[in-house]
PDB file of N, CA and C in Angstrom:
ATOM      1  N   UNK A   1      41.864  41.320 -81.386  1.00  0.00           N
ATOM      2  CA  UNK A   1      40.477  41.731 -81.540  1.00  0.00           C
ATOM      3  C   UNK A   1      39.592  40.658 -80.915  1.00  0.00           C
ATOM      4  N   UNK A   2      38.311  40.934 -80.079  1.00  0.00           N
ATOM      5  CA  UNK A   2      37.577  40.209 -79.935  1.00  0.00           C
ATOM      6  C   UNK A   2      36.326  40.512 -80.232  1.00  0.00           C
ATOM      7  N   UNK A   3      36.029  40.320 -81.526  1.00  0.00           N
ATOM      8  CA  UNK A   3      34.941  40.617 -81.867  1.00  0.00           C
ATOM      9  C   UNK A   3      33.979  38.800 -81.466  1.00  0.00           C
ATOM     10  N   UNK A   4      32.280  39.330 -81.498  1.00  0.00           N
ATOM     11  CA  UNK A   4      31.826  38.081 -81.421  1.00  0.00           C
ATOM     12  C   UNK A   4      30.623  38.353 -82.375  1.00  0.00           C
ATOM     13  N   UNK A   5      30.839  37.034 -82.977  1.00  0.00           N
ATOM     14  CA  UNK A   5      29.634  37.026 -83.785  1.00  0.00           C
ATOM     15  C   UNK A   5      27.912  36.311 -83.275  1.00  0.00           C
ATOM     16  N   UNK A   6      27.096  37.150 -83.169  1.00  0.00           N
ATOM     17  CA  UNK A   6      25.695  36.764 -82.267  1.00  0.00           C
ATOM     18  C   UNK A   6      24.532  36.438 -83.630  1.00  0.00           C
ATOM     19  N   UNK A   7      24.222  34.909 -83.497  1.00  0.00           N
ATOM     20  CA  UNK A   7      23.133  34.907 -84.720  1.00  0.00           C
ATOM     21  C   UNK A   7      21.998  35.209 -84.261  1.00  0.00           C
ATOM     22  N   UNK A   8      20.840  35.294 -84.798  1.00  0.00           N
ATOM     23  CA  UNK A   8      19.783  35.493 -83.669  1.00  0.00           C
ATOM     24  C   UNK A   8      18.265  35.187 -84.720  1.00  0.00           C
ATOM     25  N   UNK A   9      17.202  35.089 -84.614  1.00  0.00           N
ATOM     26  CA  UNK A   9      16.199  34.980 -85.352  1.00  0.00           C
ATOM     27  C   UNK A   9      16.393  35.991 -86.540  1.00  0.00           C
ATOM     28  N   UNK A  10      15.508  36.482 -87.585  1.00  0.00           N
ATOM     29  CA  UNK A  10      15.276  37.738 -88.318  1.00  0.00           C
ATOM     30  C   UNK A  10      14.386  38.099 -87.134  1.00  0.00           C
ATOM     31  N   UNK A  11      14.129  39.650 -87.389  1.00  0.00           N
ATOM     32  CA  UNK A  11      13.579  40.772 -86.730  1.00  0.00           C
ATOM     33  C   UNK A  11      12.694  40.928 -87.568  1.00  0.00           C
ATOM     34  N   UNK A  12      11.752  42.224 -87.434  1.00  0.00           N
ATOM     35  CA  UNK A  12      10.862  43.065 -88.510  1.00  0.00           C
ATOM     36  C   UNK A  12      11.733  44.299 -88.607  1.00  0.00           C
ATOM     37  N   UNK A  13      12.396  44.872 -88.185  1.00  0.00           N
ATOM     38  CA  UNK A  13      13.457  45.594 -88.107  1.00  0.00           C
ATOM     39  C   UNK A  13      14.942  45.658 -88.654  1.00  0.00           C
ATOM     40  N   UNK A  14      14.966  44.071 -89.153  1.00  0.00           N
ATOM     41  CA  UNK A  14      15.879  43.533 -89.934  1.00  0.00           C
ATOM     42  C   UNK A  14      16.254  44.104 -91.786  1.00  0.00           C
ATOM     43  N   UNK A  15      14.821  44.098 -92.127  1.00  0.00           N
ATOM     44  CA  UNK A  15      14.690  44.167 -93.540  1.00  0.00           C
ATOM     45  C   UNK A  15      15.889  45.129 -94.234  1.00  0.00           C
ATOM     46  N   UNK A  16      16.155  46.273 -94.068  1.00  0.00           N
ATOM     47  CA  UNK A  16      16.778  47.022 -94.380  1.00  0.00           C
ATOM     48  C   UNK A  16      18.287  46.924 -94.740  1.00  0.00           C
ATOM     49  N   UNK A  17      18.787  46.401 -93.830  1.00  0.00           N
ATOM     50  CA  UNK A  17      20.170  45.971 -93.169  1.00  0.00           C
ATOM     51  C   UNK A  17      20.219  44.762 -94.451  1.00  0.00           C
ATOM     52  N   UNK A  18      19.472  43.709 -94.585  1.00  0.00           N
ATOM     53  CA  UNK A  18      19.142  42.578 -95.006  1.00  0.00           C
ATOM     54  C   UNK A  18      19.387  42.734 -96.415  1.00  0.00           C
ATOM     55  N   UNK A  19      18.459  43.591 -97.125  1.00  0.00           N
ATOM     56  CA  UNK A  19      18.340  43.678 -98.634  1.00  0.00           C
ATOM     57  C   UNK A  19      19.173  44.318 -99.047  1.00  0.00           C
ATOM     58  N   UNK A  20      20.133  45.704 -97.830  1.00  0.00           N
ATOM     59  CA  UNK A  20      21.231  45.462 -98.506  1.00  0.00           C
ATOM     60  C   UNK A  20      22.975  44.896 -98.775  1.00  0.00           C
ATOM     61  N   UNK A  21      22.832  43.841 -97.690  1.00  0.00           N
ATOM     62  CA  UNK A  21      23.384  42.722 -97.902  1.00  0.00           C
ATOM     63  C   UNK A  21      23.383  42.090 -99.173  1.00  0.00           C
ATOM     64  N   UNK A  22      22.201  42.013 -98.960  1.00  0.00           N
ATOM     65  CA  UNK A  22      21.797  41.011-100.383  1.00  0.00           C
ATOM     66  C   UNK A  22      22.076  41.765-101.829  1.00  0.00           C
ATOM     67  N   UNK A  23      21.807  42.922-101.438  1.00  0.00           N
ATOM     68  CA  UNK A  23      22.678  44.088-103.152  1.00  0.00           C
ATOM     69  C   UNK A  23      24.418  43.766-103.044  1.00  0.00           C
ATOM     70  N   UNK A  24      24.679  43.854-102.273  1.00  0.00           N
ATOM     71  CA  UNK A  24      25.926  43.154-102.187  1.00  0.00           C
ATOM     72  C   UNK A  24      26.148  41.954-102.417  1.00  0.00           C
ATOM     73  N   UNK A  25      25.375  40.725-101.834  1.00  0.00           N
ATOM     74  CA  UNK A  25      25.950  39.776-102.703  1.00  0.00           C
ATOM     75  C   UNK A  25      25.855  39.611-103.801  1.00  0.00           C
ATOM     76  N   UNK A  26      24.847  40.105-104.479  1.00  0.00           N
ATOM     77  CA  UNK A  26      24.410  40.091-105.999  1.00  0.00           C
ATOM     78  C   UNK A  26      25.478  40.865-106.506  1.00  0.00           C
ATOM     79  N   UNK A  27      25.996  42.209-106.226  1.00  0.00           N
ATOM     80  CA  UNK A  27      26.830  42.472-107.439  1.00  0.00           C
ATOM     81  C   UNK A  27      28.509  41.310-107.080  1.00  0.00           C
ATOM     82  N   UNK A  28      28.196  40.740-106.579  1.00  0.00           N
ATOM     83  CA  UNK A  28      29.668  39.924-105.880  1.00  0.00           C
ATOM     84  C   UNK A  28      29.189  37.988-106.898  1.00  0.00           C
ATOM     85  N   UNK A  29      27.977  38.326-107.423  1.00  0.00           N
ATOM     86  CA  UNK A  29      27.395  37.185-107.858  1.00  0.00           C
ATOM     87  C   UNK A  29      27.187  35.696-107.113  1.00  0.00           C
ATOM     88  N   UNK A  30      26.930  36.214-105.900  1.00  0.00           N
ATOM     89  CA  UNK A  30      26.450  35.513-105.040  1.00  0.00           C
ATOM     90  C   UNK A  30      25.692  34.513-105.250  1.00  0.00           C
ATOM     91  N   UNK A  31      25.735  33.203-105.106  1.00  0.00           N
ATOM     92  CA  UNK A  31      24.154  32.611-105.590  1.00  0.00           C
ATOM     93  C   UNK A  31      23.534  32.083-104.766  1.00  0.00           C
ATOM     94  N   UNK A  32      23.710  32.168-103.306  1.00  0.00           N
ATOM     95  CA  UNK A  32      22.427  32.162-102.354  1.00  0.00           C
ATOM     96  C   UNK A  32      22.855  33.282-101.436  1.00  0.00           C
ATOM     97  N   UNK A  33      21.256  33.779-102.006  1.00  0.00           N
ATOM     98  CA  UNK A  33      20.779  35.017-101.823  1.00  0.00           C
ATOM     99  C   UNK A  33      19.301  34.849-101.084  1.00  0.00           C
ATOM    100  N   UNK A  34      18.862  35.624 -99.744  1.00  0.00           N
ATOM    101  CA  UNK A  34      18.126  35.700 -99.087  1.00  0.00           C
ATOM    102  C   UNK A  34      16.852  36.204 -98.658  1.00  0.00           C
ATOM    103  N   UNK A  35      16.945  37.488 -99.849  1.00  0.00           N
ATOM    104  CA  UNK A  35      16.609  38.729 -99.730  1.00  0.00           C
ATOM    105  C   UNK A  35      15.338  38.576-100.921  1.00  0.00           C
ATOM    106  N   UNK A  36      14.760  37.473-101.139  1.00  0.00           N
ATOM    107  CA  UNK A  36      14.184  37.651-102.349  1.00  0.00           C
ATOM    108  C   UNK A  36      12.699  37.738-102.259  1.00  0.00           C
ATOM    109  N   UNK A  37      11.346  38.247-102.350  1.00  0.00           N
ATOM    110  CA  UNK A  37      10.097  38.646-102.016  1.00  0.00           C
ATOM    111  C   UNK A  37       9.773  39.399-100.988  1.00  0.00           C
ATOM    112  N   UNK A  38       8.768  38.802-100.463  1.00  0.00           N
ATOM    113  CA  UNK A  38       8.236  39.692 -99.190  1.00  0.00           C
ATOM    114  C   UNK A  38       8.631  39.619 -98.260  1.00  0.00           C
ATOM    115  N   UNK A  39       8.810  40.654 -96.697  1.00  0.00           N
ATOM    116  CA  UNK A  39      10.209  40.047 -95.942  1.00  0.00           C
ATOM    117  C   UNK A  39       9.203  39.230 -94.993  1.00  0.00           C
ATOM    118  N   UNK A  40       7.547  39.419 -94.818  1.00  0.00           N
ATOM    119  CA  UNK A  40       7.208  38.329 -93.601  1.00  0.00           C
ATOM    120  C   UNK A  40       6.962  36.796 -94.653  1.00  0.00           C
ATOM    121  N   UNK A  41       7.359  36.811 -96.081  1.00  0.00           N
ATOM    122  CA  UNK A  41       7.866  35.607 -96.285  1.00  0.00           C
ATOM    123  C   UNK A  41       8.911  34.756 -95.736  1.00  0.00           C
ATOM    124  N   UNK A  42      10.295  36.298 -96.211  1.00  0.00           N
ATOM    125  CA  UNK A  42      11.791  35.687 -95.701  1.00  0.00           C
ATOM    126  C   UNK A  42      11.679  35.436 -94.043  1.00  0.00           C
ATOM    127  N   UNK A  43      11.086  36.432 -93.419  1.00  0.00           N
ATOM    128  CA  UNK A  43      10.955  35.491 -91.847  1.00  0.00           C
ATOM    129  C   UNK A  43      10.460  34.487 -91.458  1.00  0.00           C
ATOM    130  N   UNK A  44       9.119  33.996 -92.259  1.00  0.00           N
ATOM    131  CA  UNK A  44       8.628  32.737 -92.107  1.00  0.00           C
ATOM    132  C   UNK A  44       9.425  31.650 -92.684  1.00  0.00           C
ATOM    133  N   UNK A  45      10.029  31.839 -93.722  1.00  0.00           N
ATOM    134  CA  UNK A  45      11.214  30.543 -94.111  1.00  0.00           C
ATOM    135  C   UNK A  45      11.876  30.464 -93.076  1.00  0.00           C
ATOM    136  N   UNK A  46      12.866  31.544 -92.850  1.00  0.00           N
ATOM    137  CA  UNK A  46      13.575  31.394 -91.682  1.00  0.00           C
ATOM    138  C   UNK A  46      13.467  30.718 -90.714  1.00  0.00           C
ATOM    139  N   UNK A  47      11.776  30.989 -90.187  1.00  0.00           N
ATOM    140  CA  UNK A  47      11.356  30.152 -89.071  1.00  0.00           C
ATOM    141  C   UNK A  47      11.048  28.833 -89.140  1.00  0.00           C
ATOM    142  N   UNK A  48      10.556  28.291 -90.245  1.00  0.00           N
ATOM    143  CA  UNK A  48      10.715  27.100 -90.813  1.00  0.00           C
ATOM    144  C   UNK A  48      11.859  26.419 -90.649  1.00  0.00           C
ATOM    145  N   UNK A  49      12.435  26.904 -91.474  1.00  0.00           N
ATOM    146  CA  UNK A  49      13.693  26.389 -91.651  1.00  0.00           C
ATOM    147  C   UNK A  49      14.687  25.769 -90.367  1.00  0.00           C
ATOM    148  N   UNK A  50      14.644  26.713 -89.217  1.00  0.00           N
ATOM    149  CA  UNK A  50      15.186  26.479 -88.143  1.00  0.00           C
ATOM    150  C   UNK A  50      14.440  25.517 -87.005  1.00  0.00           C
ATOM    151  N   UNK A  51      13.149  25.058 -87.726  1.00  0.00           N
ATOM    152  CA  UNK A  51      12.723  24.459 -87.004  1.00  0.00           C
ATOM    153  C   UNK A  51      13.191  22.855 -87.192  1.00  0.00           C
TER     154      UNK A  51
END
C-alpha cells in the first residue's frame, strides 16, 4: 500500500469531518480533543499554534 499522509492548515470546510473525529475520540476517551467551541476559534489556535 502506498498510502500518504498530507497535513495541511484547517479549512472552513473542515468543521464537519473534524467534530466528527472528535465524537470519536471522545467515545474512545480520548483526552486531547480538538473539536471544542467555535470552529473560527479552533482555526485561529491552530494558526497560532503553528506559528
Amino acid at each position: 500500500m502506498n498510502d500518504i499522509l498530507r497535513l495541511r492548515p484547517l479549512a472552513l470546510t473542515d468543521e464537519a469531518d473534524l467534530r466528527t473525529f472528535h465524537e470519536q475520540l471522545r467515545a474512545d476517551d480520548f483526552e486531547f480533543l480538538q473539536a471544542e467551541g467555535f470552529w473560527a476559534d479552533i482555526i485561529a489556535t491552530h494558526e497560532r499554534e503553528a506559528q
